[in-house]
C-alpha atoms as a PDB file:
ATOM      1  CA  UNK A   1       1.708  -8.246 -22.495  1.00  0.00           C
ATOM      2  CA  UNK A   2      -0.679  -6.423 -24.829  1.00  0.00           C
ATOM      3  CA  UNK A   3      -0.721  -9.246 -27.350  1.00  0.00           C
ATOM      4  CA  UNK A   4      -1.218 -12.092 -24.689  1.00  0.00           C
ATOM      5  CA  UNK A   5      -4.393  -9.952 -23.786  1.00  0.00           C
ATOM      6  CA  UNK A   6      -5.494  -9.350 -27.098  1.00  0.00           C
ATOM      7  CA  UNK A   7      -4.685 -13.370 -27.900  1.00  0.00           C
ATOM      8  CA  UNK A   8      -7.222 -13.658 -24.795  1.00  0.00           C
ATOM      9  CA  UNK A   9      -9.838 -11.916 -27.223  1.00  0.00           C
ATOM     10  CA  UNK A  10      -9.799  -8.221 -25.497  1.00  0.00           C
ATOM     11  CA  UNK A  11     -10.123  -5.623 -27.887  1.00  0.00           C
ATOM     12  CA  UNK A  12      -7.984  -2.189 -27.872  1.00  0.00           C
ATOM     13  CA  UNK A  13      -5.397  -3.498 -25.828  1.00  0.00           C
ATOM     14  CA  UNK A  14      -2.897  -0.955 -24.024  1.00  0.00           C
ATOM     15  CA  UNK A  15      -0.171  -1.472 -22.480  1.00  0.00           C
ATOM     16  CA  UNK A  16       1.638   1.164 -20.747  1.00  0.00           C
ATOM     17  CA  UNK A  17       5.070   0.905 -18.562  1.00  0.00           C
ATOM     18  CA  UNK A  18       4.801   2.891 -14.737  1.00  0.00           C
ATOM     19  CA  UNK A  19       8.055   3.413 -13.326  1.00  0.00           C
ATOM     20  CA  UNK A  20       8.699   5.195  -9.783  1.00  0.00           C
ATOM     21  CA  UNK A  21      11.130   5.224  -6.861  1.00  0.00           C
ATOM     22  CA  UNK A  22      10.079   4.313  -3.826  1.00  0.00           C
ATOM     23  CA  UNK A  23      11.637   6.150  -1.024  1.00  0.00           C
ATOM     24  CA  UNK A  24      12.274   4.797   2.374  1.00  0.00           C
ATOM     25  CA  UNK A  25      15.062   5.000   4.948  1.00  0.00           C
ATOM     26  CA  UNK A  26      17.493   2.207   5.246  1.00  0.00           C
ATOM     27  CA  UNK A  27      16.348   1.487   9.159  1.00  0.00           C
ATOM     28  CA  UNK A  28      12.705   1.095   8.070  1.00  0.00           C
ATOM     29  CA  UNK A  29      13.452  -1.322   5.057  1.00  0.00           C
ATOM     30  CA  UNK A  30      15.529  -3.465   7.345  1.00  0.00           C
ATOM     31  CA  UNK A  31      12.597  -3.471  10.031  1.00  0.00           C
ATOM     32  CA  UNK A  32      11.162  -5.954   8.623  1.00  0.00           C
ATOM     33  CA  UNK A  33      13.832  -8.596   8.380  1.00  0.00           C
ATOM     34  CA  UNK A  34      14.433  -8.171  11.662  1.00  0.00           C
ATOM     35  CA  UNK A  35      11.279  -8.091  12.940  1.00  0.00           C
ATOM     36  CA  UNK A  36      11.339 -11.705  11.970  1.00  0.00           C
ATOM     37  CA  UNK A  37       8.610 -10.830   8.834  1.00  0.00           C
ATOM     38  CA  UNK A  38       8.651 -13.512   6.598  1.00  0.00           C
ATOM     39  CA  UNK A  39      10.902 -16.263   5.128  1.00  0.00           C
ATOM     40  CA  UNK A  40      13.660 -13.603   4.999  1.00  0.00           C
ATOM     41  CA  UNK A  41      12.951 -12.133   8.546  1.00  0.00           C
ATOM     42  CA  UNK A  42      12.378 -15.643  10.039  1.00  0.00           C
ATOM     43  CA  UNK A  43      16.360 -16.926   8.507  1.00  0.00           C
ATOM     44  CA  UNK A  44      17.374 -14.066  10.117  1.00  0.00           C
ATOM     45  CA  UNK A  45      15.911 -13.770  13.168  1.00  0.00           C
ATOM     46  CA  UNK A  46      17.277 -17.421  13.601  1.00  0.00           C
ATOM     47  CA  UNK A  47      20.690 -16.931  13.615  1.00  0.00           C
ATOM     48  CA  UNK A  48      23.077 -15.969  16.269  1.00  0.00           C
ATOM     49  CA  UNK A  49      23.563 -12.469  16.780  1.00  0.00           C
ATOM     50  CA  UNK A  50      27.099 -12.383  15.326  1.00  0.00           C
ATOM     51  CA  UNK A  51      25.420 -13.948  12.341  1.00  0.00           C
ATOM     52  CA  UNK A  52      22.663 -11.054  11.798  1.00  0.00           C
ATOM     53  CA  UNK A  53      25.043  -8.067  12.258  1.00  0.00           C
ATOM     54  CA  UNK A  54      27.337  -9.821   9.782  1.00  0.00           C
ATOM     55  CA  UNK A  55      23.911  -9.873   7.323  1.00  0.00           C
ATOM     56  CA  UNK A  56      22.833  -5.947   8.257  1.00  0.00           C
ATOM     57  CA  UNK A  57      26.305  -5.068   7.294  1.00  0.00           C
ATOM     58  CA  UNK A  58      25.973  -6.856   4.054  1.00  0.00           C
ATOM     59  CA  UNK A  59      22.738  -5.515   3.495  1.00  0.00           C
ATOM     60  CA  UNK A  60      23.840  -1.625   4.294  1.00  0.00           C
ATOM     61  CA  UNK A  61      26.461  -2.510   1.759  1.00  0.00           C
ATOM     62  CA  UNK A  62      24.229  -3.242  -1.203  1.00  0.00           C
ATOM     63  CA  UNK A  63      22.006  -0.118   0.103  1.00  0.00           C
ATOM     64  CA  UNK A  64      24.993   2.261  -0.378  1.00  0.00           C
ATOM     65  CA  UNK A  65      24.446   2.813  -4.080  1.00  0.00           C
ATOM     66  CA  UNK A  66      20.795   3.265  -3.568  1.00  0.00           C
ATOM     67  CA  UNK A  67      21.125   5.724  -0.662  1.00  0.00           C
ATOM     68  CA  UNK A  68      20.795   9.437  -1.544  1.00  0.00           C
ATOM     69  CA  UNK A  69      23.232  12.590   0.266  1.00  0.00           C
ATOM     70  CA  UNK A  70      19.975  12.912   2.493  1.00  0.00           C
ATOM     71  CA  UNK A  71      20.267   9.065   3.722  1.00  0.00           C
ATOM     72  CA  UNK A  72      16.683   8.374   2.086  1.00  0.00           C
ATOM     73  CA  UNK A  73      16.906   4.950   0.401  1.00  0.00           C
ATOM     74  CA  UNK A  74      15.462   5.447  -3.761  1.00  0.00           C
ATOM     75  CA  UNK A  75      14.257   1.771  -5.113  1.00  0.00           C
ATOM     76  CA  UNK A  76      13.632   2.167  -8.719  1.00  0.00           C
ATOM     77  CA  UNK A  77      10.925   0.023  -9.719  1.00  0.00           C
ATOM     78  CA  UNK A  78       8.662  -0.096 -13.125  1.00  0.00           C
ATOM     79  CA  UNK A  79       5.599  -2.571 -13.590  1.00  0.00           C
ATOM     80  CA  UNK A  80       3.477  -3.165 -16.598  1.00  0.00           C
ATOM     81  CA  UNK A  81      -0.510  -1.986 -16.550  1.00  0.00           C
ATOM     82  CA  UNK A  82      -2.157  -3.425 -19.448  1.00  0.00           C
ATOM     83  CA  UNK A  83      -6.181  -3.209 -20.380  1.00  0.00           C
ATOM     84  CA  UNK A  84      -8.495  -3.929 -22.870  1.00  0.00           C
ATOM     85  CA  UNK A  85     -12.388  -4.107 -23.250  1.00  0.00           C
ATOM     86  CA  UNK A  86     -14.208  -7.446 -23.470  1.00  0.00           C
END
């Protein structure tokens, strides 16, 4: 990242890596989806109802190693921030 920006002529180019968990419950992360919200929530929410309990089941499944003693859902994520000056 740092050397496509400096290749783009910015001078003093840092690039640092931010990493967090974002912490949600498992009810609130699946709101959405079945609220219909976006492509995801719209395949859903068009399927029978035997259909989307078979999907939150295999959803809660792929939660489970993500979900701490205290039922809070932890999503690693990292992103790169990268600067420069003109």
């Amino acid at each position: 990242m740092a050397a496509l920006l400096g290749d783009a002529g910015l001078l003093d180019v840092v690039c640092d890596t931010l990493v967090w968990d974002h912490r949600t419950t498992l009810e609130e992360w699946w709101s959405g989806p079945a609220a219909g919200v976006a492509t995801i929530g719209q395949i859903v929410t068009s399927q029978t109802p035997m259909v989307i309990a078979e999907i939150k089941d295999h959803f809660e499944s792929l939660c489970a190693e993500f979900t701490d003693p205290g039922a809070v859902l932890v999503l690693p994520h990292a992103a790169l921030m990268a600067y420069g000056q003109a």
